[in-house]
Protein backbone atom coordinates (compact mmCIF):
# COMPACT_ATOMS: atom_id res chain seq x y z
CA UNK A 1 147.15 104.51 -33.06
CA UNK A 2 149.30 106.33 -35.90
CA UNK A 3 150.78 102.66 -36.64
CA UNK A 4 147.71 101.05 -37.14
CA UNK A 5 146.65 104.15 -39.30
CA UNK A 6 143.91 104.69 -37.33
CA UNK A 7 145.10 108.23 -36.65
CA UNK A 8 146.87 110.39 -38.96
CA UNK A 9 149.63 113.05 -38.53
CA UNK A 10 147.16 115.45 -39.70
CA UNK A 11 144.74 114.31 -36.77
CA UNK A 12 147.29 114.66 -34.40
CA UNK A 13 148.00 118.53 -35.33
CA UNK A 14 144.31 118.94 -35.47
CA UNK A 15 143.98 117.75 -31.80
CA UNK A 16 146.80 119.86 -31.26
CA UNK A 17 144.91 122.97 -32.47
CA UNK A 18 141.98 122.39 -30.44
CA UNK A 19 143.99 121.42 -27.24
CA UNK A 20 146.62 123.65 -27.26
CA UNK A 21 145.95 126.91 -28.44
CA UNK A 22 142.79 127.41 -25.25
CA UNK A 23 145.82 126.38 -23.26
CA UNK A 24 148.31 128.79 -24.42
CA UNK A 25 145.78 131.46 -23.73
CA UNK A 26 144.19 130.28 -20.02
CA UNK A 27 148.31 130.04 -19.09
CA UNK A 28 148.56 133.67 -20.58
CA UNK A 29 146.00 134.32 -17.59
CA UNK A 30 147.71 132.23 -15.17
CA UNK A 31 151.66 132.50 -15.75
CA UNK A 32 154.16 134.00 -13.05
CA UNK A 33 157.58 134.08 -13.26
CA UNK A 34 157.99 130.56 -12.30
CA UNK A 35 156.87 129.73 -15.87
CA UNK A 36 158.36 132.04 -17.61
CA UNK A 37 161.88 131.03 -16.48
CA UNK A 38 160.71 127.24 -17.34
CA UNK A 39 159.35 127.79 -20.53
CA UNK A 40 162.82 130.32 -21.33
CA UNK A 41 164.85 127.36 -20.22
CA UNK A 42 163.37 125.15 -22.85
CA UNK A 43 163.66 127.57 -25.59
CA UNK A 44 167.26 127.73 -24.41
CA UNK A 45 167.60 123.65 -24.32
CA UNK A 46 166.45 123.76 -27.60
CA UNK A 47 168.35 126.30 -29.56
CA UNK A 48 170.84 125.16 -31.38
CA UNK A 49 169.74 121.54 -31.56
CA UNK A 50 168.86 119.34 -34.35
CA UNK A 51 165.08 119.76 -34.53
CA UNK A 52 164.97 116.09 -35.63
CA UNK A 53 167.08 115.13 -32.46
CA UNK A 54 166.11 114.24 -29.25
CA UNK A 55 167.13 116.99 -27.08
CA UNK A 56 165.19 119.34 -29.42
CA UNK A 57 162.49 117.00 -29.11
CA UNK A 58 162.53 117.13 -24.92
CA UNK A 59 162.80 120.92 -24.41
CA UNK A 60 160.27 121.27 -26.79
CA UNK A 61 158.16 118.72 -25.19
CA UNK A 62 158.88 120.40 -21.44
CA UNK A 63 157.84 123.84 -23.64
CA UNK A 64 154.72 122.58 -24.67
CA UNK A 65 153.95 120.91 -20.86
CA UNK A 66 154.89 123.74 -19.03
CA UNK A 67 152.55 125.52 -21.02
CA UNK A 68 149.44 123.12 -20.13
CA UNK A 69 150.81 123.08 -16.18
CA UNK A 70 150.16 126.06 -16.08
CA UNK A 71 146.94 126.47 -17.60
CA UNK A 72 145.93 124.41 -14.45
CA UNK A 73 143.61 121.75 -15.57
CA UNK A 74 145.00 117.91 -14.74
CA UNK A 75 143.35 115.99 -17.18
CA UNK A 76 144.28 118.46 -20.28
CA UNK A 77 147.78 118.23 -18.96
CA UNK A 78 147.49 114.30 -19.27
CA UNK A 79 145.90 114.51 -22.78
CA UNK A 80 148.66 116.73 -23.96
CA UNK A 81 151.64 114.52 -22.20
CA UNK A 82 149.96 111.87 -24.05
CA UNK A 83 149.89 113.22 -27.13
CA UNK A 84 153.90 114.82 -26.93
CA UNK A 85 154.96 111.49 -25.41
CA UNK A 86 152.99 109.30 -27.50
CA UNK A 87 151.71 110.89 -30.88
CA UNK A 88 154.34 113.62 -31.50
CA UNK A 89 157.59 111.19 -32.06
CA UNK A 90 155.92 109.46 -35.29
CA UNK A 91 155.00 113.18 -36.00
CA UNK A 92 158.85 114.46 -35.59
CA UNK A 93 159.95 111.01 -37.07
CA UNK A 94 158.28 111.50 -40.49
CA UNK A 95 159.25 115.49 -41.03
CA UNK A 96 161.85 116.15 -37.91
CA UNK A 97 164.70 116.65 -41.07
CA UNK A 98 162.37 119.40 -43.20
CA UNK A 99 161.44 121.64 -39.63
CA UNK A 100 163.27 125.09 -39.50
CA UNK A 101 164.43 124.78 -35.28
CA UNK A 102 165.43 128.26 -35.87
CA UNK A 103 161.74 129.16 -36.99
CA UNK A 104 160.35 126.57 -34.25
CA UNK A 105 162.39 129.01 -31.28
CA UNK A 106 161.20 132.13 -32.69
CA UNK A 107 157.45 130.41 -32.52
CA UNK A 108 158.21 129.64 -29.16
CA UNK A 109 159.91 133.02 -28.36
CA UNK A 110 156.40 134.83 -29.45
CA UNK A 111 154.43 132.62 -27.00
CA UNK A 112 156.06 133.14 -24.31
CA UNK A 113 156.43 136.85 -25.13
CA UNK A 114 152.37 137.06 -25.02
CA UNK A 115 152.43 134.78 -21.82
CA UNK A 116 154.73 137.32 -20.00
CA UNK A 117 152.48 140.10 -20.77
CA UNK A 118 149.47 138.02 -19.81
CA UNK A 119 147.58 138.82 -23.34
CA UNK A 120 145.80 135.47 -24.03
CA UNK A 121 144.60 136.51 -27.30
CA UNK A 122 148.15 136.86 -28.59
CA UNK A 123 149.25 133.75 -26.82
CA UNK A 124 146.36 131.79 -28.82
CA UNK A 125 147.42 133.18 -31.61
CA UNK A 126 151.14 133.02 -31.69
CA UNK A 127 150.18 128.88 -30.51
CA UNK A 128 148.02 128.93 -33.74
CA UNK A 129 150.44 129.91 -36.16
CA UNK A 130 153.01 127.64 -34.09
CA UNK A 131 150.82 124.27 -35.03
CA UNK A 132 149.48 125.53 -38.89
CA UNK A 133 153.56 125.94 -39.17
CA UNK A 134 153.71 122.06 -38.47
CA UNK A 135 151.12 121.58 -40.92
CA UNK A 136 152.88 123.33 -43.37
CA UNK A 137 155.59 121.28 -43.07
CA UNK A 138 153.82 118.48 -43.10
CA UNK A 139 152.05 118.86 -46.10
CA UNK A 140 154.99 119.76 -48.08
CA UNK A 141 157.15 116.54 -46.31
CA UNK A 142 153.96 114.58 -48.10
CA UNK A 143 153.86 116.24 -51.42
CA UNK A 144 157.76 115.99 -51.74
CA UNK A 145 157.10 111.80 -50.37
């Protein structure tokens, strides 16, 4: 879809928005432990990394699924593996080298922080600012282009 410029990268993070920010907030309601340590293991597999690289790439992919597992709804879970497996490469390929991964962790660090304490509010909104952070980087990766 992105190569036949049917769908842009700015689609893709608006889909994003509307997918994955409910999400962060019903697994805010739902998380135990179990995700916890999961979505702390990604951040982990991540740090450090070249945000451009592929093992960035896959923990933050796992991040991002663990967080839709657990929201517990199977077809949202298959529209968001679609999107990170299918979408979000082209979306990494065009601005991977202009992403801060230390930036991208502490993102991550602030949802899971508002997961642990089940507060789905925060957990929307740390997701929120997460995603208009991509955007950001996006639209500067264009103007720069």
């Amino acid at each position: 879809m992105l190569e036949s410029e049917s769908v842009t990268l700015y689609e893709l993070l608006e889909a994003r928005m509307f997918l994955e920010v409910p999400l962060a907030g019903r697994a805010a309601e739902r998380s135990d432990e179990t995700t916890i340590a999961s979505l702390t293991e990604a951040i982990a597999d991540a740090a450090g990394r070249d945000p451009a690289g592929n093992e960035f790439r896959r923990a933050d992919t796992r991040f991002h699924q663990t967080i839709a597992i657990t929201a517990g709804n199977d077809l949202l879970v298959t529209f968001t593996s679609w999107i990170l497996d299918v979408l979000q490469p082209s979306l990494i390929e065009h601005l991977g080298h202009a992403i801060d991964g230390d930036l991208i962790i502490a993102q991550h660090q602030a949802i899971v922080r508002a997961i642990r304490r089940h507060q789905r509010t925060a957990a929307e909104r740390a997701m929120r600012q997460h995603i208009e952070y991509m955007g950001t980087v996006l639209r500067s990766v264009d103007a720069g282009a």
